[in-house]
PDB file of N, CA and C in Angstrom:
ATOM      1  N   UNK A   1       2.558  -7.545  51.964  1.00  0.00           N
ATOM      2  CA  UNK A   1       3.027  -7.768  50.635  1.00  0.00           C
ATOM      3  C   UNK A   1       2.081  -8.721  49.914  1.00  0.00           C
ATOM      4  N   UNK A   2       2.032  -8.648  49.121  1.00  0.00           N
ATOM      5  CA  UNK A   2       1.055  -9.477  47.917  1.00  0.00           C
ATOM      6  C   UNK A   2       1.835 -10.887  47.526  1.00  0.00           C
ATOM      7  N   UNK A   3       0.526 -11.794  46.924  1.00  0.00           N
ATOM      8  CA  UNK A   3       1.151 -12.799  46.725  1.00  0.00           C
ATOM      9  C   UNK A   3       1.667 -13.224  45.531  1.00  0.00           C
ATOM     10  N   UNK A   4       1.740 -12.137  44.588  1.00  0.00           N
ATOM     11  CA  UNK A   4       2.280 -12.511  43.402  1.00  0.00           C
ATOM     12  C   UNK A   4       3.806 -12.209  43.119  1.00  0.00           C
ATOM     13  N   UNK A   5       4.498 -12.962  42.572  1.00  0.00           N
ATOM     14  CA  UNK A   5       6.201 -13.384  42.686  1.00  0.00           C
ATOM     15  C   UNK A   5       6.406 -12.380  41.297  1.00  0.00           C
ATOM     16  N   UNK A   6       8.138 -11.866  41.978  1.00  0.00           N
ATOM     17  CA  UNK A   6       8.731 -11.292  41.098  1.00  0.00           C
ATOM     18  C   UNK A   6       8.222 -11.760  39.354  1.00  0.00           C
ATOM     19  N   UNK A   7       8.146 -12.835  39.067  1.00  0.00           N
ATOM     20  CA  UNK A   7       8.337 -13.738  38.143  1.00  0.00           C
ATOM     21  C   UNK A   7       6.999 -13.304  36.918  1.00  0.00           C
ATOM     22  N   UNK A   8       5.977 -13.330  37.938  1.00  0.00           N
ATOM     23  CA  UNK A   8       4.961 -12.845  37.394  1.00  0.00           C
ATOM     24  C   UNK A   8       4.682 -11.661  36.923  1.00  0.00           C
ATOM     25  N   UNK A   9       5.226 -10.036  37.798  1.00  0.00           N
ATOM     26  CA  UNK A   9       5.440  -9.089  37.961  1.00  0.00           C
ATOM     27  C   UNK A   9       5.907  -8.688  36.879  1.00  0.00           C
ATOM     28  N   UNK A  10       6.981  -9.418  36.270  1.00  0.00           N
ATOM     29  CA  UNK A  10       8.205  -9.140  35.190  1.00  0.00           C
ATOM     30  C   UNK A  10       6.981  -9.678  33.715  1.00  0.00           C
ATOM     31  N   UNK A  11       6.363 -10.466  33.777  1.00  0.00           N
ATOM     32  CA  UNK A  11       5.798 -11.087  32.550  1.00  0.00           C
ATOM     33  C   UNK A  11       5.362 -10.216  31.872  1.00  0.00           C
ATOM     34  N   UNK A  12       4.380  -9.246  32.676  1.00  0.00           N
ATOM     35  CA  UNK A  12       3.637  -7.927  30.994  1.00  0.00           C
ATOM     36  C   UNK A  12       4.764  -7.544  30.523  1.00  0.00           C
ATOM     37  N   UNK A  13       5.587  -6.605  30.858  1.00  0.00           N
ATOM     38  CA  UNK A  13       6.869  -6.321  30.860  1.00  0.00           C
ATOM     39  C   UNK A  13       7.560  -6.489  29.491  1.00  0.00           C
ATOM     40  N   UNK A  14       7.562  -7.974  30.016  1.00  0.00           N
ATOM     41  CA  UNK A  14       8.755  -8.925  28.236  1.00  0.00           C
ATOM     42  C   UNK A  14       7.352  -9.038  27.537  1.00  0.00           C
ATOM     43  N   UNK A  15       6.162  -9.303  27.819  1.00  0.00           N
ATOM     44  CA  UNK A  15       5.124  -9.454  26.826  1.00  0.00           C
ATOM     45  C   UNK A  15       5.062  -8.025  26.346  1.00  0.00           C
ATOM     46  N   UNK A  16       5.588  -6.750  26.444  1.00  0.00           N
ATOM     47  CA  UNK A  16       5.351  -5.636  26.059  1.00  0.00           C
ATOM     48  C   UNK A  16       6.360  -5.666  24.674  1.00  0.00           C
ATOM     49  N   UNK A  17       7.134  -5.413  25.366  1.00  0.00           N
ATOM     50  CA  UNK A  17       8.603  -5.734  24.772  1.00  0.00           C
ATOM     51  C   UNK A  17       8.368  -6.660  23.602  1.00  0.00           C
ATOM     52  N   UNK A  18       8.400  -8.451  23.855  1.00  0.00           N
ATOM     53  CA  UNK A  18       7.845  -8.584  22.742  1.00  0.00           C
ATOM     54  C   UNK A  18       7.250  -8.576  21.725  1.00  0.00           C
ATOM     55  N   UNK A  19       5.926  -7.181  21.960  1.00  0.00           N
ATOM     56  CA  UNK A  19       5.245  -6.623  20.815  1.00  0.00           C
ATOM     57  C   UNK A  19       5.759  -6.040  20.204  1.00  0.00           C
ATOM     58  N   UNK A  20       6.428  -5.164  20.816  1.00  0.00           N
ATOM     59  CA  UNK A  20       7.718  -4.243  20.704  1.00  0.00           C
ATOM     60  C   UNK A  20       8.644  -4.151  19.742  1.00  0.00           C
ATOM     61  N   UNK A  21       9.077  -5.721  19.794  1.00  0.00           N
ATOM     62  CA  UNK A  21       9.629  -6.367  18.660  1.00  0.00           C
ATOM     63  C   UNK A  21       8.841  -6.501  17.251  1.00  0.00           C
ATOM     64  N   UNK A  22       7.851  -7.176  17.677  1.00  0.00           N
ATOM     65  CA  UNK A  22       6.931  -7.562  16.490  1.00  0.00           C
ATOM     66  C   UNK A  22       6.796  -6.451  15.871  1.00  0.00           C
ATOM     67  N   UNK A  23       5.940  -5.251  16.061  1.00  0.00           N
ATOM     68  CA  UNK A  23       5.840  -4.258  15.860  1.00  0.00           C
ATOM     69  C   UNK A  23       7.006  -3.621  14.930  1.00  0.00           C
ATOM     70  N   UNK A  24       8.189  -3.443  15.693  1.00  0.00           N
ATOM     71  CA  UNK A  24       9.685  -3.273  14.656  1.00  0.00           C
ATOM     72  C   UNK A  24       9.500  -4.318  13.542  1.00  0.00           C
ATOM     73  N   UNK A  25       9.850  -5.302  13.441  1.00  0.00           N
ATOM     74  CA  UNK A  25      10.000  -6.145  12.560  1.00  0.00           C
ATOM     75  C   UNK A  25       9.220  -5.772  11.213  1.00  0.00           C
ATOM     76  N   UNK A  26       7.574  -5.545  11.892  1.00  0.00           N
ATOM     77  CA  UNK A  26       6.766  -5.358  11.009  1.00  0.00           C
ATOM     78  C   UNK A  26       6.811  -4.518  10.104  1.00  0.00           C
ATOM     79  N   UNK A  27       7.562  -3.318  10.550  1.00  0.00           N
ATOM     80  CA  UNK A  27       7.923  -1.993  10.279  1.00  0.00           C
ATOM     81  C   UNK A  27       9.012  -2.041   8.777  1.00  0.00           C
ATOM     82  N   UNK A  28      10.308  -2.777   9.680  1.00  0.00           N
ATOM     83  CA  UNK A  28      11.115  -2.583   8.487  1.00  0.00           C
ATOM     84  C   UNK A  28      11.096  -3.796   7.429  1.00  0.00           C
ATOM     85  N   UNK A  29      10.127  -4.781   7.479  1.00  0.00           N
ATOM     86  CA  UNK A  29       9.523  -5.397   6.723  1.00  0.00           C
ATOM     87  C   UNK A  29       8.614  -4.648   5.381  1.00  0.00           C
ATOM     88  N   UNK A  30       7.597  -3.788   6.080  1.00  0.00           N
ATOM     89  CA  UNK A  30       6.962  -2.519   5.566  1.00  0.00           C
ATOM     90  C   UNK A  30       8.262  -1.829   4.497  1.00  0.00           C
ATOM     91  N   UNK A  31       8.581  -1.160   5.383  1.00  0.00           N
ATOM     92  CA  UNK A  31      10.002  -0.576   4.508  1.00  0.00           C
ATOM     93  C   UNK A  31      10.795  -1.112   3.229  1.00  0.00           C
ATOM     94  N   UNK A  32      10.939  -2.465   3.739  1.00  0.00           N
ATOM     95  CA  UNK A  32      11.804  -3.037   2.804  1.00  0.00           C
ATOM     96  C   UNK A  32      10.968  -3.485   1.542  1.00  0.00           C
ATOM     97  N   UNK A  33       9.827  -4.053   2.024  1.00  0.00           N
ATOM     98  CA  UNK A  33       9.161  -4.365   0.560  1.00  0.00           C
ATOM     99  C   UNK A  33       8.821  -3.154  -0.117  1.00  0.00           C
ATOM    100  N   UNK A  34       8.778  -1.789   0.408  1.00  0.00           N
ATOM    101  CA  UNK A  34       8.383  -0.473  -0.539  1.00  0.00           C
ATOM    102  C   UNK A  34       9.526  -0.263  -1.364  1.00  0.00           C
ATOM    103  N   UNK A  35      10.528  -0.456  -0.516  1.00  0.00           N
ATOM    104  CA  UNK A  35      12.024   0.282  -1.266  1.00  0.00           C
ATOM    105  C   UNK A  35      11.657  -0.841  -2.286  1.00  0.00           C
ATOM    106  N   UNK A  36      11.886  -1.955  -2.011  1.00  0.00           N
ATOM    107  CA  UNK A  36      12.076  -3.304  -2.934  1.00  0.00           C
ATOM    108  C   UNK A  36      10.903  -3.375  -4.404  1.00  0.00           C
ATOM    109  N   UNK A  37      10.280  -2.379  -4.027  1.00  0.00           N
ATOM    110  CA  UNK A  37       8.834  -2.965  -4.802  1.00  0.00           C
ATOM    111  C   UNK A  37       8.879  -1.245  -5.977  1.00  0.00           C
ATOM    112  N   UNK A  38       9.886  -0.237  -5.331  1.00  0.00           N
ATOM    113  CA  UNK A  38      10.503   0.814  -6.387  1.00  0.00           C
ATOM    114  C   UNK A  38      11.349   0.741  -7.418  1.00  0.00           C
ATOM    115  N   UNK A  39      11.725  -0.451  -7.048  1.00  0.00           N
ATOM    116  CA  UNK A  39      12.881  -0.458  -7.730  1.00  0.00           C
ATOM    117  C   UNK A  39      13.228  -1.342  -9.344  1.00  0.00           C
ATOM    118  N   UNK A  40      12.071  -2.282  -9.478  1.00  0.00           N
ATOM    119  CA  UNK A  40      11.483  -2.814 -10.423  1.00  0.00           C
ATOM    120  C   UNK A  40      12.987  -3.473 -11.291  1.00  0.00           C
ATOM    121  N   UNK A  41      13.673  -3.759 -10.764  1.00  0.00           N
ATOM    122  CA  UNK A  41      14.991  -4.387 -11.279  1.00  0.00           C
ATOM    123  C   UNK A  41      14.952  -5.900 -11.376  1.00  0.00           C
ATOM    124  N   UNK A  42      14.043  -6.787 -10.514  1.00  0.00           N
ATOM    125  CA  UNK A  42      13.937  -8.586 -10.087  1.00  0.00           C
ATOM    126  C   UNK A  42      13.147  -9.068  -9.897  1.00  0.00           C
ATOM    127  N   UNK A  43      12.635 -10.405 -10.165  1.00  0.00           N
ATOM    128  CA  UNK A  43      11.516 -11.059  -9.831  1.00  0.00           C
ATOM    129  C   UNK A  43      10.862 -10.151  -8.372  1.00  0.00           C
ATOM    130  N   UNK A  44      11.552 -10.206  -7.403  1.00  0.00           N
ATOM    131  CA  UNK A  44      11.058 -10.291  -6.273  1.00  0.00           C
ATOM    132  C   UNK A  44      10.735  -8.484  -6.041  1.00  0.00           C
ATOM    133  N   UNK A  45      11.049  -7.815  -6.988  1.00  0.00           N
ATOM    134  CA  UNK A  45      10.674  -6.305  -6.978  1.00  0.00           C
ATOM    135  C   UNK A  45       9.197  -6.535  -7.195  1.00  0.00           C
ATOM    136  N   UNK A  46       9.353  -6.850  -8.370  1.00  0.00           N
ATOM    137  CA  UNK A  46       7.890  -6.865  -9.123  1.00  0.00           C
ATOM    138  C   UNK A  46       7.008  -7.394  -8.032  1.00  0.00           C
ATOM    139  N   UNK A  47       7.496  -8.718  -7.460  1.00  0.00           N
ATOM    140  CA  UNK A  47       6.425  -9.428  -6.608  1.00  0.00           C
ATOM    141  C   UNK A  47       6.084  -8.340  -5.226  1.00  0.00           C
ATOM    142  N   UNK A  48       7.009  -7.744  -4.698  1.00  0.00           N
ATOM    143  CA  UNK A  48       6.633  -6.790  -3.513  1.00  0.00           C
ATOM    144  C   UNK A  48       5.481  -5.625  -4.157  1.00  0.00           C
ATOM    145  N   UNK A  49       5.897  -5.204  -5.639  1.00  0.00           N
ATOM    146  CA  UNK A  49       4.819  -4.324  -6.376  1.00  0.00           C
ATOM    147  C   UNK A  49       3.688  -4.941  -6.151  1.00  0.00           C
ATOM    148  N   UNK A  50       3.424  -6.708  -6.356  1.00  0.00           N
ATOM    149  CA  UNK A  50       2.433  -7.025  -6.552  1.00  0.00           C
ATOM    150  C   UNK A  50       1.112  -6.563  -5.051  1.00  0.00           C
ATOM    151  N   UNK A  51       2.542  -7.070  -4.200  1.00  0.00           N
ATOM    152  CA  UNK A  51       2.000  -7.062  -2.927  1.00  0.00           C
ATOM    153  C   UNK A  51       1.238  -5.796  -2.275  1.00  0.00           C
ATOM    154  N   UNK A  52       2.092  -4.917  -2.546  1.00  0.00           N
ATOM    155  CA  UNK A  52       1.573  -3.725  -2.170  1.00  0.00           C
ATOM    156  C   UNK A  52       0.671  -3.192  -3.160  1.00  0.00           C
ATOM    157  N   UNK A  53       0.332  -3.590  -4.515  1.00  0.00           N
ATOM    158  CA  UNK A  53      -0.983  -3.208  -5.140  1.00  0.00           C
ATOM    159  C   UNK A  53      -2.183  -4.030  -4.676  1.00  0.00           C
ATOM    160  N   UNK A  54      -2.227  -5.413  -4.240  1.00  0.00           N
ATOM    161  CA  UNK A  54      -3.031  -5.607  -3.568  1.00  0.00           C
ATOM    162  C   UNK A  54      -3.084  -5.403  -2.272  1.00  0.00           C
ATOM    163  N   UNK A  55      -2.331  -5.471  -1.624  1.00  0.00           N
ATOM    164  CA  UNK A  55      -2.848  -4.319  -0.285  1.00  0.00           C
ATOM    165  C   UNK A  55      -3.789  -3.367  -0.211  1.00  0.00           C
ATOM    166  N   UNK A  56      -2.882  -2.585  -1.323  1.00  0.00           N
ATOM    167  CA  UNK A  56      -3.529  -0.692  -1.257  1.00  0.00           C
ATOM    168  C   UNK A  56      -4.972  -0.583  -1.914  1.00  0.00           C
ATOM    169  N   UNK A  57      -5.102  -1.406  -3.075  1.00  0.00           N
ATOM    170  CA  UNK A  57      -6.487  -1.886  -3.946  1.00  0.00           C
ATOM    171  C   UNK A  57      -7.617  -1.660  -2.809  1.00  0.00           C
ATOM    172  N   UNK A  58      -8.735  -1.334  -2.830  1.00  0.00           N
ATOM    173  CA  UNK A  58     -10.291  -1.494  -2.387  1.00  0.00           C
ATOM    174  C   UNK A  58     -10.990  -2.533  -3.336  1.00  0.00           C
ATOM    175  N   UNK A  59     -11.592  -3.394  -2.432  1.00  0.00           N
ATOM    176  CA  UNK A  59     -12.546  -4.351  -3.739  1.00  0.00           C
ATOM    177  C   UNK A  59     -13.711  -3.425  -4.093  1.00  0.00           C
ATOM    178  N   UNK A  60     -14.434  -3.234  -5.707  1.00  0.00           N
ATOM    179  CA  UNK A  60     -15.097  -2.743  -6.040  1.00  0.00           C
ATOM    180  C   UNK A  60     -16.322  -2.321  -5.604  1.00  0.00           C
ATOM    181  N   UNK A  61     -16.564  -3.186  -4.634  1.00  0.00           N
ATOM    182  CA  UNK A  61     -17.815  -3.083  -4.048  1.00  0.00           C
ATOM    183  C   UNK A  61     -17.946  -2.011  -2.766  1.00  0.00           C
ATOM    184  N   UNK A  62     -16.089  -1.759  -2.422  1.00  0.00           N
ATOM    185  CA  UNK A  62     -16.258  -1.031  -1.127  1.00  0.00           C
ATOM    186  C   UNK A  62     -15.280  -0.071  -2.051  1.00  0.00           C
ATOM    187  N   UNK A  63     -15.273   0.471  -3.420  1.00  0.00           N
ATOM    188  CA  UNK A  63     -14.885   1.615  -3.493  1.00  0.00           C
ATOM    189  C   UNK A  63     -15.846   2.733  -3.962  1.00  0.00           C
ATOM    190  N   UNK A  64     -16.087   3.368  -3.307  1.00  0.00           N
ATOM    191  CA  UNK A  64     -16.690   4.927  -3.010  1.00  0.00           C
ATOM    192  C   UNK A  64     -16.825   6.187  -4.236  1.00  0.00           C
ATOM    193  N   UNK A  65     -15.349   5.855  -4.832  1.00  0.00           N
ATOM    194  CA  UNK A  65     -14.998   6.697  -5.524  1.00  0.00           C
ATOM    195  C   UNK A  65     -15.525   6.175  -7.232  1.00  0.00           C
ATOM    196  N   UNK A  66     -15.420   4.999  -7.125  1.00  0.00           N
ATOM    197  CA  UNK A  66     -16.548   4.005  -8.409  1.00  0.00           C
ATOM    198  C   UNK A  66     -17.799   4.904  -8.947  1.00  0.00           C
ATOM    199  N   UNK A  67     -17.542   5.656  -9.932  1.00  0.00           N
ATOM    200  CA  UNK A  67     -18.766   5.998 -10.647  1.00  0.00           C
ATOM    201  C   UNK A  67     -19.539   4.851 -11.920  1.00  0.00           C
ATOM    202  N   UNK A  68     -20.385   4.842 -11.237  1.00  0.00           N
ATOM    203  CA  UNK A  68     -21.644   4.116 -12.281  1.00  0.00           C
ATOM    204  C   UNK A  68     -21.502   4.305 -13.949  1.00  0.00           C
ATOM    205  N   UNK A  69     -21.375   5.490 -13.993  1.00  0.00           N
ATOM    206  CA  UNK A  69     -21.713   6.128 -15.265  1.00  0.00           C
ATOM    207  C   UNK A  69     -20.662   5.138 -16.063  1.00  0.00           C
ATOM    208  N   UNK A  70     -19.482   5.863 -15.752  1.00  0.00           N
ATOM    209  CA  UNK A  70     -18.078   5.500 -16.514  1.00  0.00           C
ATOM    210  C   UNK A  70     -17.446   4.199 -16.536  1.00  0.00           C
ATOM    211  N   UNK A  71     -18.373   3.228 -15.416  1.00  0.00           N
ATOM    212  CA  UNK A  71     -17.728   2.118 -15.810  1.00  0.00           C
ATOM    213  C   UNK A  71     -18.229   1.265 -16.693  1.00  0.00           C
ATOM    214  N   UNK A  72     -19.776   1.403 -16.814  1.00  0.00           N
ATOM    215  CA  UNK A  72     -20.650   1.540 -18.086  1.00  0.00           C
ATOM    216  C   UNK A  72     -20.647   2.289 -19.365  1.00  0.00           C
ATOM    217  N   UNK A  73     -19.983   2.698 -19.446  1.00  0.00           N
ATOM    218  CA  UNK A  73     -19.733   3.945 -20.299  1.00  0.00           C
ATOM    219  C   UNK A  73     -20.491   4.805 -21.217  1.00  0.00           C
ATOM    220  N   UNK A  74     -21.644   5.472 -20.245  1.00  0.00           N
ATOM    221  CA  UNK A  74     -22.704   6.173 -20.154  1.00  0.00           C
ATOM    222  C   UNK A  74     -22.059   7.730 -20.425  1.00  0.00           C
ATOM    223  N   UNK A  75     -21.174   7.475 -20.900  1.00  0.00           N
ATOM    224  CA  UNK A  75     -20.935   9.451 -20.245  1.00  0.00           C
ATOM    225  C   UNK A  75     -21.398  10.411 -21.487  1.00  0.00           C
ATOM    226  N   UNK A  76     -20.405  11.651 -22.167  1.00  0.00           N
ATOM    227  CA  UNK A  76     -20.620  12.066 -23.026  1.00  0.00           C
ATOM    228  C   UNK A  76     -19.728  11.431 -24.137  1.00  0.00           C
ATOM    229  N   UNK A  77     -20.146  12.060 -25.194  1.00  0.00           N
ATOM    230  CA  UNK A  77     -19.760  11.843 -26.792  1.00  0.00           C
ATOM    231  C   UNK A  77     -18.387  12.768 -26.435  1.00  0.00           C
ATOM    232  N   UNK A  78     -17.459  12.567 -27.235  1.00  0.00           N
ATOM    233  CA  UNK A  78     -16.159  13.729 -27.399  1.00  0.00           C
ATOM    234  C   UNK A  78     -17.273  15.188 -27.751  1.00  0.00           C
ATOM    235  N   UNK A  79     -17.715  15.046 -29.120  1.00  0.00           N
ATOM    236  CA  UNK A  79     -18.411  15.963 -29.309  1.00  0.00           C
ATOM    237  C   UNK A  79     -19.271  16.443 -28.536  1.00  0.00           C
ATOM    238  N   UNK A  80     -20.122  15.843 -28.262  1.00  0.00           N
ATOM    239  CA  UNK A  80     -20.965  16.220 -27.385  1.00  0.00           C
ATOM    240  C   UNK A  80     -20.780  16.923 -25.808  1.00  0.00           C
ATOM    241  N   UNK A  81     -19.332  16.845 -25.607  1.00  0.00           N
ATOM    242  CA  UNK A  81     -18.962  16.936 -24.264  1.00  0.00           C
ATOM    243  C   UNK A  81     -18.028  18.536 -24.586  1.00  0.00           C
ATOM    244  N   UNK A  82     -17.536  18.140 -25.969  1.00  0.00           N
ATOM    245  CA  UNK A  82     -16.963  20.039 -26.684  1.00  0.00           C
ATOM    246  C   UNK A  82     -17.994  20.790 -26.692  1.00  0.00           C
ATOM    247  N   UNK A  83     -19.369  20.532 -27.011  1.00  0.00           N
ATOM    248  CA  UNK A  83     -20.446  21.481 -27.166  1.00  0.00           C
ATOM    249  C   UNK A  83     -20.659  22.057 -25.928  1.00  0.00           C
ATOM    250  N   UNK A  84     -20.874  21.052 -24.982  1.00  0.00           N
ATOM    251  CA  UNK A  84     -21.302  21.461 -23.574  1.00  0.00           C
ATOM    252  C   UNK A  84     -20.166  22.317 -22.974  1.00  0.00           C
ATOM    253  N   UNK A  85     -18.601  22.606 -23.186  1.00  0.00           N
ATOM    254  CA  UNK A  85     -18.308  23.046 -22.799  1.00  0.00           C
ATOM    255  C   UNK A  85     -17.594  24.501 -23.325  1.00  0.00           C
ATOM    256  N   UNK A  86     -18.213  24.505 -24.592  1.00  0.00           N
ATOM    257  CA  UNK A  86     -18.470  25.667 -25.536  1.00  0.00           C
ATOM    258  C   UNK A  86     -19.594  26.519 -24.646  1.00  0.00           C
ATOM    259  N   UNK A  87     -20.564  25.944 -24.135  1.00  0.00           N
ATOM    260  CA  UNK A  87     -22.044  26.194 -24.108  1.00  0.00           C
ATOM    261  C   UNK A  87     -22.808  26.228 -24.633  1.00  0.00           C
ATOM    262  N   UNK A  88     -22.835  25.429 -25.816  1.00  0.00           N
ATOM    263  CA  UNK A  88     -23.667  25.434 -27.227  1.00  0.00           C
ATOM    264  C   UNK A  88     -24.746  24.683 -26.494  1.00  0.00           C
ATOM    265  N   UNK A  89     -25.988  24.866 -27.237  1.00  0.00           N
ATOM    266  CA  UNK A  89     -27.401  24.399 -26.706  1.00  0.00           C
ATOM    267  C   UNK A  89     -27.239  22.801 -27.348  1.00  0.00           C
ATOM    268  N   UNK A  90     -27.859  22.323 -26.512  1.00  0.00           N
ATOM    269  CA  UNK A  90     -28.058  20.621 -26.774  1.00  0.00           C
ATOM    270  C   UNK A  90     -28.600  20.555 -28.386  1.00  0.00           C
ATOM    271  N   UNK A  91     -28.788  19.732 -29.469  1.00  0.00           N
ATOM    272  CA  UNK A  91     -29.238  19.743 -30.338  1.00  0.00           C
ATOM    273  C   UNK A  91     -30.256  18.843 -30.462  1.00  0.00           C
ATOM    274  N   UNK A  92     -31.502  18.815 -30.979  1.00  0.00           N
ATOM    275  CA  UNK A  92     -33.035  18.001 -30.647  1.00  0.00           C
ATOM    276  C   UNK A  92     -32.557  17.125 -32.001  1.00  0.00           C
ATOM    277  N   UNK A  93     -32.654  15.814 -31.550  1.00  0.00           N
ATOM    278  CA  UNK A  93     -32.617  14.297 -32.460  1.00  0.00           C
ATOM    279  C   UNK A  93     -33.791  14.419 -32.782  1.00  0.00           C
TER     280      UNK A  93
END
């Protein structure tokens, strides 16, 4: 038989378990601030909104989907963007 005691044996065990917990907790924590943060009725709605918009947010630098053009606002003219999709030929300035 080995020399390690029941005692020890049992420890991953409740250390599992205790994640176990954590893990739950975390969960309907999760839950509760979504429901809470739909519902836009109380201070503390709004504040779970807050929470979960910064959560979900990417900082600018790591969003992907960030076009250059448009945040500069390089793009087309209204007009210019009806022509093109007329197919009318560009017009020489």
């Amino acid at each position: 038989m080995s020399n390690v005691s029941k005692s020890d044996r049992a420890r991953p065990d409740a250390e599992r378990k205790r994640e176990q917990r954590k893990k739950e907790r975390r969960a309907k924590l999760m839950i509760w601030i979504a429901r809470r943060s739909s519902r836009n009725r109380s201070f503390i709605d709004r504040l779970c909104r807050r929470l979960i918009e910064k959560a979900s947010t990417r900082p600018p630098e790591k969003d992907f989907m960030r076009d250059e053009l448009i945040d500069n606002d390089l793009g087309f003219d209204p007009d210019e963007l009806d022509r093109y999709q007329r197919g009318e030929q560009a017009r020489a300035s």
